[in-house]
Structures are given as C-alpha cells and as structure tokens.
C-alpha atoms as a PDB file:
ATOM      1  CA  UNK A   1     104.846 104.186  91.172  1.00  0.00           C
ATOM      2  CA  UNK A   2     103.915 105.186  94.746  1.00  0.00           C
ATOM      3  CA  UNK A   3     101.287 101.828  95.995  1.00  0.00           C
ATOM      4  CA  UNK A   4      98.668 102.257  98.354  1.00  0.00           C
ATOM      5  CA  UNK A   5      97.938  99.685 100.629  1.00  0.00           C
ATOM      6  CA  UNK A   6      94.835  99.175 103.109  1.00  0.00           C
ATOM      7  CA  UNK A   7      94.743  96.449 105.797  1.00  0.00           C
ATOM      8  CA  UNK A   8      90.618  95.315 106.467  1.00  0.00           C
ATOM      9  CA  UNK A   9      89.545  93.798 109.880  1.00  0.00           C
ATOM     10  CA  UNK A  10      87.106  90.841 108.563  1.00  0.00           C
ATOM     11  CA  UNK A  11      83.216  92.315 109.096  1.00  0.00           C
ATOM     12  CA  UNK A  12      84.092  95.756 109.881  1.00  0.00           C
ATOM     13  CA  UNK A  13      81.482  97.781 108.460  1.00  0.00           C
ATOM     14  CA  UNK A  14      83.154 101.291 108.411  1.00  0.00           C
ATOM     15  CA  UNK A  15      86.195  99.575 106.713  1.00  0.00           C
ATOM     16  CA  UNK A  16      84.057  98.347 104.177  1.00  0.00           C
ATOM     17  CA  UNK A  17      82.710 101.130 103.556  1.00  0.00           C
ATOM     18  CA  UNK A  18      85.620 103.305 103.516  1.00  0.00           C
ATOM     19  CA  UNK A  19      87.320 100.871 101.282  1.00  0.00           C
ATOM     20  CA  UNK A  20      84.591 100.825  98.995  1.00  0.00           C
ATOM     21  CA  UNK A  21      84.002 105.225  99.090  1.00  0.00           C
ATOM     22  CA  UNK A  22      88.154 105.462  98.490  1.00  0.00           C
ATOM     23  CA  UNK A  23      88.691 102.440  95.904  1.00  0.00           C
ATOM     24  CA  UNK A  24      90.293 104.806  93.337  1.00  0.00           C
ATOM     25  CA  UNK A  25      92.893 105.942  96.131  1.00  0.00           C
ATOM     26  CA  UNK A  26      93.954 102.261  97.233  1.00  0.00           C
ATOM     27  CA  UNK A  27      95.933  99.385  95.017  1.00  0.00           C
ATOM     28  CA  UNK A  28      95.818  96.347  97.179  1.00  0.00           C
ATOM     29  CA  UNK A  29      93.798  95.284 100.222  1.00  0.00           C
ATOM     30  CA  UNK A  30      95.096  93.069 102.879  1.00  0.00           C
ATOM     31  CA  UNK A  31      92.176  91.464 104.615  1.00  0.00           C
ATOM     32  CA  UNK A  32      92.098  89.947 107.678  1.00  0.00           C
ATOM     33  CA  UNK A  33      90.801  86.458 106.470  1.00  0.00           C
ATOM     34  CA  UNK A  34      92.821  83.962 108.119  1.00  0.00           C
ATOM     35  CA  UNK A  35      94.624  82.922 111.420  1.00  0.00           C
ATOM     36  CA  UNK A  36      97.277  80.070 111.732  1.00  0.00           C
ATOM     37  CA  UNK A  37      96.192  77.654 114.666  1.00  0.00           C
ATOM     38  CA  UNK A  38      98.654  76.165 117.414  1.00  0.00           C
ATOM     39  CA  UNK A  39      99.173  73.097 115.067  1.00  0.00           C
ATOM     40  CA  UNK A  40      99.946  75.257 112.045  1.00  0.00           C
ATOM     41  CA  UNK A  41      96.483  74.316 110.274  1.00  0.00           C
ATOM     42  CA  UNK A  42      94.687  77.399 108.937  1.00  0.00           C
ATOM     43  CA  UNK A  43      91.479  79.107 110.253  1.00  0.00           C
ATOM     44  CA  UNK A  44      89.946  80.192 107.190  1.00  0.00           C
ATOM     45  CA  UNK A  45      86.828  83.038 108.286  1.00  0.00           C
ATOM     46  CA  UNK A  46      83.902  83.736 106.298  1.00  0.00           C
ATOM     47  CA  UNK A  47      85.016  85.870 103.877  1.00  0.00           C
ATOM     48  CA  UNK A  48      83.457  85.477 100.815  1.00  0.00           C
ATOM     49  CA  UNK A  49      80.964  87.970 101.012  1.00  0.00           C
ATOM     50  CA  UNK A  50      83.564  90.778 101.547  1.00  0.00           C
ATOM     51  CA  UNK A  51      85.072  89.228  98.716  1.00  0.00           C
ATOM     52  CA  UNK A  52      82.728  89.325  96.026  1.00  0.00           C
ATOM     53  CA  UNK A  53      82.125  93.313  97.231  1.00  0.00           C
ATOM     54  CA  UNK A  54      86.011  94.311  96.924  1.00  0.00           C
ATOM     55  CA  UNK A  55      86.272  92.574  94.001  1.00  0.00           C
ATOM     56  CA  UNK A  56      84.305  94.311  92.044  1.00  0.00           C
ATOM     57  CA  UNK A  57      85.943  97.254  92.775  1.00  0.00           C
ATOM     58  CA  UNK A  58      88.199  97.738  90.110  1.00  0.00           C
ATOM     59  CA  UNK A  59      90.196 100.061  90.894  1.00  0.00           C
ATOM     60  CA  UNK A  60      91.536  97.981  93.894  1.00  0.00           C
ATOM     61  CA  UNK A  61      94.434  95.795  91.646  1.00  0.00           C
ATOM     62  CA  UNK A  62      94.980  92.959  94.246  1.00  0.00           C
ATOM     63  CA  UNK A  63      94.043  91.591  97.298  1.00  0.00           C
ATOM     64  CA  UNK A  64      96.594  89.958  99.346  1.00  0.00           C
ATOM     65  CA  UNK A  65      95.337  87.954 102.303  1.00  0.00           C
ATOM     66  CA  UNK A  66      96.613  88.815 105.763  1.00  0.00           C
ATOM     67  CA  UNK A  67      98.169  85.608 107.682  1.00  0.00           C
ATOM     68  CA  UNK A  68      98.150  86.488 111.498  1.00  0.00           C
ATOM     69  CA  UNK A  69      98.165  84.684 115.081  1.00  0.00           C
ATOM     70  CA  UNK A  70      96.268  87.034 116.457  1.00  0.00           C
ATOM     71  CA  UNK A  71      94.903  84.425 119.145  1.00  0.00           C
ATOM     72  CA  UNK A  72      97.897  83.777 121.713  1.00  0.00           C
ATOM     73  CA  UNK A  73     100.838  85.575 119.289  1.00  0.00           C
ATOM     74  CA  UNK A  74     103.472  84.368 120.868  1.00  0.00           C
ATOM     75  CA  UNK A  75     102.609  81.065 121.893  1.00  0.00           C
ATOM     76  CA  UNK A  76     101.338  80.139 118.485  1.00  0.00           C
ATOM     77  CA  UNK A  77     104.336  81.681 116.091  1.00  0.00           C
ATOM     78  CA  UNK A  78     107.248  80.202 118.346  1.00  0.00           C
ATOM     79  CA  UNK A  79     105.577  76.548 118.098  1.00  0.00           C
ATOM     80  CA  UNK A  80     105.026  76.976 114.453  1.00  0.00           C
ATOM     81  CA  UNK A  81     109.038  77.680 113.957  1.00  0.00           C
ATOM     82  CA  UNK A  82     109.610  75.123 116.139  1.00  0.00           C
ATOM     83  CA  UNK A  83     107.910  72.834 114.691  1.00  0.00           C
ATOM     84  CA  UNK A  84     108.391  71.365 110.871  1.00  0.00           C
ATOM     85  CA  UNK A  85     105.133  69.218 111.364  1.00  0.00           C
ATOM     86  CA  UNK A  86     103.146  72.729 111.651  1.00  0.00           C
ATOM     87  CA  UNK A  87     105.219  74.548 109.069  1.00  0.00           C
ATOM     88  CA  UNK A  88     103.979  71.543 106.696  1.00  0.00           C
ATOM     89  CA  UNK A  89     100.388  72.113 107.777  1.00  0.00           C
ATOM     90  CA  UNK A  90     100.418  75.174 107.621  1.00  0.00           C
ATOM     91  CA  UNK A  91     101.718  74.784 103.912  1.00  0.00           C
ATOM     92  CA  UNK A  92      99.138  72.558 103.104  1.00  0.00           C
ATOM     93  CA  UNK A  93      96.034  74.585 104.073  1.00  0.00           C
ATOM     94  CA  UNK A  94      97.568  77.917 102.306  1.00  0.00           C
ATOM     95  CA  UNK A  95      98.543  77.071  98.977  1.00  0.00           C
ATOM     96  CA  UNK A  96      95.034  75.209  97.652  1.00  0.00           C
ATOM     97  CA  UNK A  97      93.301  78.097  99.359  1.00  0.00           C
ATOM     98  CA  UNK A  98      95.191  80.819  97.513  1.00  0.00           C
ATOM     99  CA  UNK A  99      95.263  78.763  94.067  1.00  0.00           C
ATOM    100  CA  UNK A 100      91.588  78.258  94.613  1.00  0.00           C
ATOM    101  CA  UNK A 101      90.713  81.640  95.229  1.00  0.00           C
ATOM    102  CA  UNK A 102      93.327  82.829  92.311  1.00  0.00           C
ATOM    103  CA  UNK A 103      95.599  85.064  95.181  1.00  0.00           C
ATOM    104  CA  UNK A 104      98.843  85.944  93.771  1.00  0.00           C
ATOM    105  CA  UNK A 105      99.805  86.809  97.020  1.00  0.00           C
ATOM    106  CA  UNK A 106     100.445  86.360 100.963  1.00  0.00           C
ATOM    107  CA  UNK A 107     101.417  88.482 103.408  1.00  0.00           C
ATOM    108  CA  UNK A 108     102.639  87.401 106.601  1.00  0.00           C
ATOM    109  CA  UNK A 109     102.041  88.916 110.266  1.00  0.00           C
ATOM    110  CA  UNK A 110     103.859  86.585 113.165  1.00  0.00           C
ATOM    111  CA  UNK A 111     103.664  88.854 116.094  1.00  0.00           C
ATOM    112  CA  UNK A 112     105.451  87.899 119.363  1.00  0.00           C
ATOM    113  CA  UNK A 113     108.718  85.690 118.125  1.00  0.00           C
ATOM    114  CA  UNK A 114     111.568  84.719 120.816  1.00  0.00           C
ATOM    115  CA  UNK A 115     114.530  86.757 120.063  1.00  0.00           C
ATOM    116  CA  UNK A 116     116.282  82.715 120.780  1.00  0.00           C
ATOM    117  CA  UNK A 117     113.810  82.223 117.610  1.00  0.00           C
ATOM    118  CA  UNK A 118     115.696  84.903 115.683  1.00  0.00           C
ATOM    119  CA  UNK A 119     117.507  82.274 113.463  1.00  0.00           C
ATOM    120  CA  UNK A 120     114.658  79.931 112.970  1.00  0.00           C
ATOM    121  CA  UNK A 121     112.125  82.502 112.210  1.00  0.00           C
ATOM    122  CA  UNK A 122     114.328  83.522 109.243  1.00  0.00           C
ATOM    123  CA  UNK A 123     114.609  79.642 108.425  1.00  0.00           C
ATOM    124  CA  UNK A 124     110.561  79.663 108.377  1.00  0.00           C
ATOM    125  CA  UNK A 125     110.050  82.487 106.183  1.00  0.00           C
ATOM    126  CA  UNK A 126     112.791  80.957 103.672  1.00  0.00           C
ATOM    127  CA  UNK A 127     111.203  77.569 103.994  1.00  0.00           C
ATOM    128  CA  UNK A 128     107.396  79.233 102.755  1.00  0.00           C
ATOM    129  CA  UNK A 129     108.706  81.552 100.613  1.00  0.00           C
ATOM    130  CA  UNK A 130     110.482  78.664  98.946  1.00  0.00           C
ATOM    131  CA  UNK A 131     107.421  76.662  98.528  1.00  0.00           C
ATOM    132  CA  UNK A 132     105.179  79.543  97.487  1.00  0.00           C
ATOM    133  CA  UNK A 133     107.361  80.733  94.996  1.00  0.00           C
ATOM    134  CA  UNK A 134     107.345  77.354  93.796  1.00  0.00           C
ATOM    135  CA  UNK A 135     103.729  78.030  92.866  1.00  0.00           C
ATOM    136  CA  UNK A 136     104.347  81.780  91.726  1.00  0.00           C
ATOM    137  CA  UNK A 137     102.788  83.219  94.467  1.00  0.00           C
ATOM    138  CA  UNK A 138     104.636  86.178  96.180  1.00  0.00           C
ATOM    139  CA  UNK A 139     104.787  86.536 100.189  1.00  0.00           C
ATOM    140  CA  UNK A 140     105.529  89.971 102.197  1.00  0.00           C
ATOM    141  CA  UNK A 141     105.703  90.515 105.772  1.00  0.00           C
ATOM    142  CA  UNK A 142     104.040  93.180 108.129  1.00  0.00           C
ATOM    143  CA  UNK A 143     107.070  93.245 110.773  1.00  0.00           C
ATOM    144  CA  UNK A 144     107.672  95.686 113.574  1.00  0.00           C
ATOM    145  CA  UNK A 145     109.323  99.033 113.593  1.00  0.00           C
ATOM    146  CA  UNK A 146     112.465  99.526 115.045  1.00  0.00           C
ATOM    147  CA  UNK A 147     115.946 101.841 114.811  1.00  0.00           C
ATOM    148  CA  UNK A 148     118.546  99.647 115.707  1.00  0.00           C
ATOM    149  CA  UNK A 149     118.986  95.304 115.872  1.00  0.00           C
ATOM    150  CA  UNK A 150     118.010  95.437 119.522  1.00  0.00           C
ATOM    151  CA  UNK A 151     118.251  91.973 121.046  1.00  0.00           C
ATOM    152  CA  UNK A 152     116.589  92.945 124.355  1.00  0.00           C
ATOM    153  CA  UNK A 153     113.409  94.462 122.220  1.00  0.00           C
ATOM    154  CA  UNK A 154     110.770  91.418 123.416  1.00  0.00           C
ATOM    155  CA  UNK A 155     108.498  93.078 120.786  1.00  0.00           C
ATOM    156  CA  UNK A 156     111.093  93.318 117.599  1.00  0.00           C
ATOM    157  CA  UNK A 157     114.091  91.629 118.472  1.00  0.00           C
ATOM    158  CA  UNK A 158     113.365  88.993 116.837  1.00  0.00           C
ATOM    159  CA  UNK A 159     113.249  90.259 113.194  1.00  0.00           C
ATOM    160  CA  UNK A 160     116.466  90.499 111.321  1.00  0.00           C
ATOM    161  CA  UNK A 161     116.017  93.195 108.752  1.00  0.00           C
ATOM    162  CA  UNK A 162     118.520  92.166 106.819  1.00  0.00           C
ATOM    163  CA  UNK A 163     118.043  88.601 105.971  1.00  0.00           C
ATOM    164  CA  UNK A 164     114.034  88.727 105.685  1.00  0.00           C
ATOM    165  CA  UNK A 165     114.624  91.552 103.422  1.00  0.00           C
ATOM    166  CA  UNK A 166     116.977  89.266 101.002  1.00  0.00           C
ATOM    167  CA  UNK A 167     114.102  86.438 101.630  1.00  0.00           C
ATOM    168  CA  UNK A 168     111.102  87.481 100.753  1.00  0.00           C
ATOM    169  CA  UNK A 169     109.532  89.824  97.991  1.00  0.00           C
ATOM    170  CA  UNK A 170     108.357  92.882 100.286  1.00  0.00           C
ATOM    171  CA  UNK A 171     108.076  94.012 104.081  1.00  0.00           C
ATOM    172  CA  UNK A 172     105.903  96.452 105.476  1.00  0.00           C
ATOM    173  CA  UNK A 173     106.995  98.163 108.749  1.00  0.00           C
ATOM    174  CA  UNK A 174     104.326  98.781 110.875  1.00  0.00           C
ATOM    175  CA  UNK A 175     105.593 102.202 111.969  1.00  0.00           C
ATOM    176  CA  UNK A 176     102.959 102.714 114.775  1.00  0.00           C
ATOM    177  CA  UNK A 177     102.399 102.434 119.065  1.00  0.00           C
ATOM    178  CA  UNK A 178     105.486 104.065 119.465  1.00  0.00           C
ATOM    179  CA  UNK A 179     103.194 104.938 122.858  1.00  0.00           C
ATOM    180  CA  UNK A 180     100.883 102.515 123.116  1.00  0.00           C
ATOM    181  CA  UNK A 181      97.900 102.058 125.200  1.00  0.00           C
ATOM    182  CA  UNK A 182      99.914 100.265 128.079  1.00  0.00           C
ATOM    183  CA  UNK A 183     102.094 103.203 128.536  1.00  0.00           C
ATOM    184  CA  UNK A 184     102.341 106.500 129.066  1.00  0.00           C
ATOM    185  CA  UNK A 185     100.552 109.305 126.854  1.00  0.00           C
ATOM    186  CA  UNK A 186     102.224 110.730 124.075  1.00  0.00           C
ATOM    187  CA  UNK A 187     102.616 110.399 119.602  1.00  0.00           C
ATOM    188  CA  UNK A 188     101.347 107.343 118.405  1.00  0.00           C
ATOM    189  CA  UNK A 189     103.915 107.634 115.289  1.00  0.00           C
ATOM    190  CA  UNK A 190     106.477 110.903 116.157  1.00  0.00           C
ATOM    191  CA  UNK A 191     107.465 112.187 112.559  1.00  0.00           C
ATOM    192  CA  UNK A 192     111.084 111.870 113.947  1.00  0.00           C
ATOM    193  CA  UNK A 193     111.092 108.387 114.945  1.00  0.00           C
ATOM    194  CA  UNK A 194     109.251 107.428 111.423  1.00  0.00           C
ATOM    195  CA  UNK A 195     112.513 109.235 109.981  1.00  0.00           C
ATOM    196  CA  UNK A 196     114.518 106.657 112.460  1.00  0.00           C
ATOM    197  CA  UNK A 197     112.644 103.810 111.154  1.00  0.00           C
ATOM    198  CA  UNK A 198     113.574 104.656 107.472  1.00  0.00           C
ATOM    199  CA  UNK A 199     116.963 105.450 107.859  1.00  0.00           C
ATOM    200  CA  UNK A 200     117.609 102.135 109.558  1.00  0.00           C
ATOM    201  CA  UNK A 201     115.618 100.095 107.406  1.00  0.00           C
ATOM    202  CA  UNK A 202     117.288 101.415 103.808  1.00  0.00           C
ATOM    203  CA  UNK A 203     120.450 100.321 105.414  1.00  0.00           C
ATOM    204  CA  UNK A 204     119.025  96.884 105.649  1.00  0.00           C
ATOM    205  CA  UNK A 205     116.112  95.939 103.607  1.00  0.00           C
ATOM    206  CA  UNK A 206     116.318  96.919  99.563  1.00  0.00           C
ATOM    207  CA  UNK A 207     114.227  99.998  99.277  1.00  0.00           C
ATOM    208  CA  UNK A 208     112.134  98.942  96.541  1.00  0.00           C
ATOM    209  CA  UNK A 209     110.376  96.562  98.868  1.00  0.00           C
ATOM    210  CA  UNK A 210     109.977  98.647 101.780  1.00  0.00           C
ATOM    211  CA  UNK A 211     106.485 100.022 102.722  1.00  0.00           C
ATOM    212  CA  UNK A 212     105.509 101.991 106.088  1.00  0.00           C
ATOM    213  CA  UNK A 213     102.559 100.947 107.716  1.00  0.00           C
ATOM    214  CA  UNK A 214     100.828 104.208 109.159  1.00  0.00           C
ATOM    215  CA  UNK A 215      97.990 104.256 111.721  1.00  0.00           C
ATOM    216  CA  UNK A 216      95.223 106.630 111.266  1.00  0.00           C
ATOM    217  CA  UNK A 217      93.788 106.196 114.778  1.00  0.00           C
ATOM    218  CA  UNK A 218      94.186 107.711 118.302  1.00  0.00           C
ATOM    219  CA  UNK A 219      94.422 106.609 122.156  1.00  0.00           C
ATOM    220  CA  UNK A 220      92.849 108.296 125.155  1.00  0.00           C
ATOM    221  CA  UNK A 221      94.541 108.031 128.003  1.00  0.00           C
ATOM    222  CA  UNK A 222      93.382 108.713 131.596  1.00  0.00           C
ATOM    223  CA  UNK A 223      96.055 110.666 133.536  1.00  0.00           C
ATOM    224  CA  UNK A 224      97.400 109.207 137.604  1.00  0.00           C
ATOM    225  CA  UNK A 225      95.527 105.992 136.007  1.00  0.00           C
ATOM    226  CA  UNK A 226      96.330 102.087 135.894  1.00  0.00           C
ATOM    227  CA  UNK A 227      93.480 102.032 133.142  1.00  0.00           C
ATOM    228  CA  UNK A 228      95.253 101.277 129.108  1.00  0.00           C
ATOM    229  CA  UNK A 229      94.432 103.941 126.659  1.00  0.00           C
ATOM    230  CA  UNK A 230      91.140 103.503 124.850  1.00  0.00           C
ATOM    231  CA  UNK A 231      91.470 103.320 120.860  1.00  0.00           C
ATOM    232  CA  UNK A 232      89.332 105.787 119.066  1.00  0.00           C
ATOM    233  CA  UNK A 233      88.836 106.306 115.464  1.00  0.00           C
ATOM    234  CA  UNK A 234      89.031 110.157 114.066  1.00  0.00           C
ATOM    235  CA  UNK A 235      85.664 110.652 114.063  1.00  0.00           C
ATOM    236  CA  UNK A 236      85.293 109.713 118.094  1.00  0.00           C
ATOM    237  CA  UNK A 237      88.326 112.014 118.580  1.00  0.00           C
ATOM    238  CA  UNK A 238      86.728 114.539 117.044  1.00  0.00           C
ATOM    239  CA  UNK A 239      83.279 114.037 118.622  1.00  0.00           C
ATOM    240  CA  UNK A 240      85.456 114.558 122.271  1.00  0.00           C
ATOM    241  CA  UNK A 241      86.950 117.862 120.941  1.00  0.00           C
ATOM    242  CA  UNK A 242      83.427 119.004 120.087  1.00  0.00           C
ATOM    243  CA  UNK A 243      81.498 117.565 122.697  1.00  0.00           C
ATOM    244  CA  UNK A 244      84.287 119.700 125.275  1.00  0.00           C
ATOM    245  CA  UNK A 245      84.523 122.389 123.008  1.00  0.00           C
ATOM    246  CA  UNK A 246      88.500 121.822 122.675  1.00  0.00           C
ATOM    247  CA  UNK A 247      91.151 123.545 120.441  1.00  0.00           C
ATOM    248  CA  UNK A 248      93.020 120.590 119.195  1.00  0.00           C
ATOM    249  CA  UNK A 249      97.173 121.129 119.640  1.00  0.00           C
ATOM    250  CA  UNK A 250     100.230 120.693 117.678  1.00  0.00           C
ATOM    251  CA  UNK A 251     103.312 118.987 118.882  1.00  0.00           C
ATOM    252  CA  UNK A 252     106.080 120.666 117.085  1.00  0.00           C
ATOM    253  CA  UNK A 253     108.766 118.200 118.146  1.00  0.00           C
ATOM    254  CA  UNK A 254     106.649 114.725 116.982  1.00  0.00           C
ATOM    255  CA  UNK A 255     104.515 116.465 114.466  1.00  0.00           C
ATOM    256  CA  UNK A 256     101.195 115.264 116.303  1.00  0.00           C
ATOM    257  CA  UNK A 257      97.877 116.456 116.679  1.00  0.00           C
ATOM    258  CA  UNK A 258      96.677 115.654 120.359  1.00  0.00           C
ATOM    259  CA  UNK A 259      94.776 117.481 123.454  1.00  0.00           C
ATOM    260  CA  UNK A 260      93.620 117.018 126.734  1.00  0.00           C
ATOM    261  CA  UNK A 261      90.393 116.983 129.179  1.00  0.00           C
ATOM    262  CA  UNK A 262      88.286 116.614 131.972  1.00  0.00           C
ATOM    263  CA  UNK A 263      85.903 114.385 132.078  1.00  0.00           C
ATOM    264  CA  UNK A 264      84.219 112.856 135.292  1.00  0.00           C
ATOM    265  CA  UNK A 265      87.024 114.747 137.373  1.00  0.00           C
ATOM    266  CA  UNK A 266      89.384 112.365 135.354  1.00  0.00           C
ATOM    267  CA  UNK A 267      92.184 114.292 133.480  1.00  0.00           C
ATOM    268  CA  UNK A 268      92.639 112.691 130.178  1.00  0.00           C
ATOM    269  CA  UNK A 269      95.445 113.410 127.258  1.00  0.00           C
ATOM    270  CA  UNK A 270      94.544 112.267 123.550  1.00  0.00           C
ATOM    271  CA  UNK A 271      96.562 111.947 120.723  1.00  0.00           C
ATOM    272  CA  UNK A 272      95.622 110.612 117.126  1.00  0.00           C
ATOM    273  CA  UNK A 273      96.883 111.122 113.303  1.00  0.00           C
ATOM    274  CA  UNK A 274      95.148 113.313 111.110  1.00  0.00           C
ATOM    275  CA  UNK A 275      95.780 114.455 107.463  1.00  0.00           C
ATOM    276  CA  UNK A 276      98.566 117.263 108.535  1.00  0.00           C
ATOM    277  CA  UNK A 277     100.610 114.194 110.528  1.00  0.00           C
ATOM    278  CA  UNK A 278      99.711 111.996 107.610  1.00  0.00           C
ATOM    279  CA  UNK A 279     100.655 114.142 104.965  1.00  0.00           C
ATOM    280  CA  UNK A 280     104.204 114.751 106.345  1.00  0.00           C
ATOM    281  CA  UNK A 281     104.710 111.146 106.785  1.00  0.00           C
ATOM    282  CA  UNK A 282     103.602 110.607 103.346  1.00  0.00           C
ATOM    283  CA  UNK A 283     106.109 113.256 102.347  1.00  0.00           C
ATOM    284  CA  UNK A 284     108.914 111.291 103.915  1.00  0.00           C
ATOM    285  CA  UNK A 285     108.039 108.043 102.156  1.00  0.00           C
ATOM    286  CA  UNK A 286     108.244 110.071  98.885  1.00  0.00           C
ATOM    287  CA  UNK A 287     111.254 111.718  99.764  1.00  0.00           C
ATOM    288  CA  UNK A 288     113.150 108.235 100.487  1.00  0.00           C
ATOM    289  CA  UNK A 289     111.462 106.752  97.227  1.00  0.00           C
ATOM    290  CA  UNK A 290     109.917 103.339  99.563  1.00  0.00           C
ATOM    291  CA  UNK A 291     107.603 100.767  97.505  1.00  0.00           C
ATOM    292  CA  UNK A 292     104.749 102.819  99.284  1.00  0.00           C
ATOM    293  CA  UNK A 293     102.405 103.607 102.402  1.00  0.00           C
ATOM    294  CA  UNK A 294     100.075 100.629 104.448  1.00  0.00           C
ATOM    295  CA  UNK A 295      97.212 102.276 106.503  1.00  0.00           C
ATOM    296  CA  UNK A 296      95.621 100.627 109.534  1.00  0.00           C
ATOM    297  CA  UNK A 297      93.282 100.827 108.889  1.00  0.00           C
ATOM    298  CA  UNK A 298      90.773 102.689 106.293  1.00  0.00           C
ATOM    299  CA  UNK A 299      87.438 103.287 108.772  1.00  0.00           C
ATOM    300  CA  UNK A 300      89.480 104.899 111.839  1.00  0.00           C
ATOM    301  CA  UNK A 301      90.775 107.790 109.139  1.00  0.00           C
ATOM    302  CA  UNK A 302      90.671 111.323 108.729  1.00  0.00           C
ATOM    303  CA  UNK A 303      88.275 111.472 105.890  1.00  0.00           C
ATOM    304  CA  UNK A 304      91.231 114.291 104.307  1.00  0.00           C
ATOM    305  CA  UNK A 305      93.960 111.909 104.019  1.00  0.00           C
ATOM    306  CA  UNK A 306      92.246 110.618 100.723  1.00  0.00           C
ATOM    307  CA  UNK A 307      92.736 113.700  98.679  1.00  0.00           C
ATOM    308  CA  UNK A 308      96.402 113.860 100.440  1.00  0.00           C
ATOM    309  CA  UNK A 309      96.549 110.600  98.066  1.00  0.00           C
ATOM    310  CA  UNK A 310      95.115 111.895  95.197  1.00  0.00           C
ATOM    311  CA  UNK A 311      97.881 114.518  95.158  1.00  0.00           C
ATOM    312  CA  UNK A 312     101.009 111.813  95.752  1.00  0.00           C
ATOM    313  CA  UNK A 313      99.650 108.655  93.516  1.00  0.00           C
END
C-alpha cells in the first residue's frame, strides 16, 4: 500500500482547504499542533477547531501530531537531550494529551542537534519511544536528508540512520532545500540527489518505514544579491511567469522546472516543483517500494499533483 502523507501549518487557510478539496488522495495528516519549550513542557496551540474539520473527513485515516522546536531549534533540542528533567516533562505533557485526544500516534521533528549530541539524541528517541510504546502509541521522525554519515554536516550530522531506524516505528526524510534560500539559486529537490537520498537510506533504515518528504514549493532568488530567496507557493510562481509573460524551463540534469527575470532592474532566477518533478519523484518512491511520500505542504502545490496520486494509490 503506497501512504500519503500531508504535513498542516496550524491556521493556514489554503492548507485547510487543500486538505479538505484532496481528502480522498491523503491517509494521514501531520499537523503542526505543538512545540516542546526550553524546559521540555509542551506548548499545546489551539487546535481544536482544525480538528473537528479534518476529522470529519473520512477519508483522511489518521492524524498524527507534529512535535517540533521550531522556536530556537537548536538551543531547545540539545537542552532537552541533555537534560532527563525535560525529557520527563516533556513525557508528561504528551502522553495525557494524545490519550485524551485518542492519537495513536507522534511524530517527531528535532531540528538543529549537536553532532557531540549524536549518541544522546539516539538515547532520547529510545527513551520516548520506550515510554510511548508502553501506552501503544507509535512515534516516527521527520529527519534530514542526507547521502553519506557526514560528521561535519551542522544540519544532519547528527542523525544516525541506522540506529533511529532500528528505534522507532517510521522516519520520514525530508528530501528538500537541497538549495535553500541562504544560498545560491538552483533545484530545490534535484531528481538525482532524491535517488542519493534513497540509495543511502535503504542501506540503513528498513525500507518499510521509510517515507520521502517532498516539497511542493519554490524560491526566488535575486541574482549579485545578499537578500535570501523568497518562498512562493505554485500559484505565486505561476502568477510571475504570467505577469512577465515567461516560458517556464526544464533542467534536464535535476529534473526541475525553474526560470528567470527582470524585475526592478533586479535579475532574478526561480525554481519550484510542479507535477512533472513530482511525478518522477513519485516514480522513484514506487520503484524502491518506500512506506510512501510526505508533502510540505498541501496549499503551496501544483493543483496536478493530486490526480498524479490518484494514478499511484
């Protein structure tokens, strides 16, 4: 079975809506409901409105909540590992609020870990999965992309493929920002790399809990510029191409839609996924028979991608 997974920004209207419009095409959402503060306690957002509407979807099978540390990443998940007194609050505050709410599920997102927190951060994840298992409830992990176990990688060093993938009951691989907004121009997700991703991951993490985490948004970057990229969903990149009158072009090498333009006598270069860059990921996921696919995020999409679903589910 080839499972569809959405990730929702709390009070994002076009998500909402897109979620709701493409229910049929999407198994499990993973909302963006809750943030682990500096002493390990939970925020818990307003969510129960957004609730009650996916819920009564019912084609959507599960929602899993999204754990992040979205506020100061780094700072907050190295004291957390650090720290047994915040593992234990953090413990406390998640397990009533899953039971209460009848989640069957967690997944985790600690962005910015110490490669010196390598070892601990495995000890974490063993420590919570322990205890939520305990209660039946079933934790995954939204974890960077990488091809090799680079120790000098500040941004994925830290995650040991192999050992979180004999820990915990799935891993998504957010396979995305290869460029990024603080960098130069160029494929958010080359098809090429992706294929790098996979082949190093099946080495190390048990395919049947391996999903890839696509983007469906773009950057515009302005050329000879200190400014970062600007995110744009499809239909702003798309608005640009009209608005300019562009013929959008095809990277053969990275299997990318992007183009470029003038605007204020600034040169800018935009890239972005649609449904062709989508649909050959999507035919690599297939191909290496992984657990499934993880969009961030339904509202940035290219409205197509959803029969490119239709056709693979």
């Amino acid at each position: 079975m080839f499972i569809v997974l959405g990730y929702h920004l709390l009070n994002n209207k076009k998500g909402l809506s897109s979620i709701m419009e493409n229910s049929s095409c999407l198994n499990k959402i993973l909302p963006t409901w809750l943030e682990i503060k500096e002493n390990g306690s939970l925020l818990i957002k307003d969510f129960t409105g957004e609730l009650s509407l996916i819920a009564g979807h019912y084609n959507v099978e599960e929602i899993i909540p999204l754990l992040q540390n979205y506020q100061l990443a780094s700072k907050v998940s190295n004291i957390i590992i650090e720290d047994d007194n915040s593992t234990r609050a953090m413990l406390a505050d998640l397990i009533p609020f899953l039971n209460k709410y009848g989640f069957q599920g967690i997944n985790i997102n600690m962005e910015g870990v110490k490669y010196s927190n390598k070892e601990p951060f495995a000890e974490f994840i063993k420590k919570v999965t322990s205890k939520l298992h305990e209660h039946n409830i079933k934790i995954g992990l939204s974890i960077p992309a990488k091809v090799e176990n680079n120790k000098d990688s500040t941004w994925s060093g830290a995650y040991d493929y192999h050992i979180l993938g004999e820990i915990v009951d799935s891993i998504i691989i957010m396979a995305y920002d290869y460029h990024w907004p603080g960098g130069p121009p160029g494929p958010i997700a080359p098809l090429n790399w992706i294929q790098d991703v996979i082949d190093y991951a099946i080495i190390e993490i048990p395919i049947e809990k391996i999903f890839l985490a696509l983007g469906l948004y773009g950057y515009d970057w302005t050329i000879d510029s200190d400014k970062r990229a600007s995110g744009l969903i499809y239909s702003q990149v798309m608005n640009i191409a009209s608005k300019y009158k562009l013929q959008i072009d095809w990277d053969q090498e990275s299997s990318s839609p992007y183009f470029l333009y003038k605007e204020n006598n600034e040169a800018h270069e935009v890239w972005f996924e649609n449904k062709v860059s989508i649909a050959r990921k999507l035919k690599l996921i297939q191909e290496y028979q992984l657990a499934g696919v993880a969009f961030w995020r339904p509202g940035q999409e290219d409205p197509g991608i959803w029969q490119l679903i239709t056709e693979v589910k």
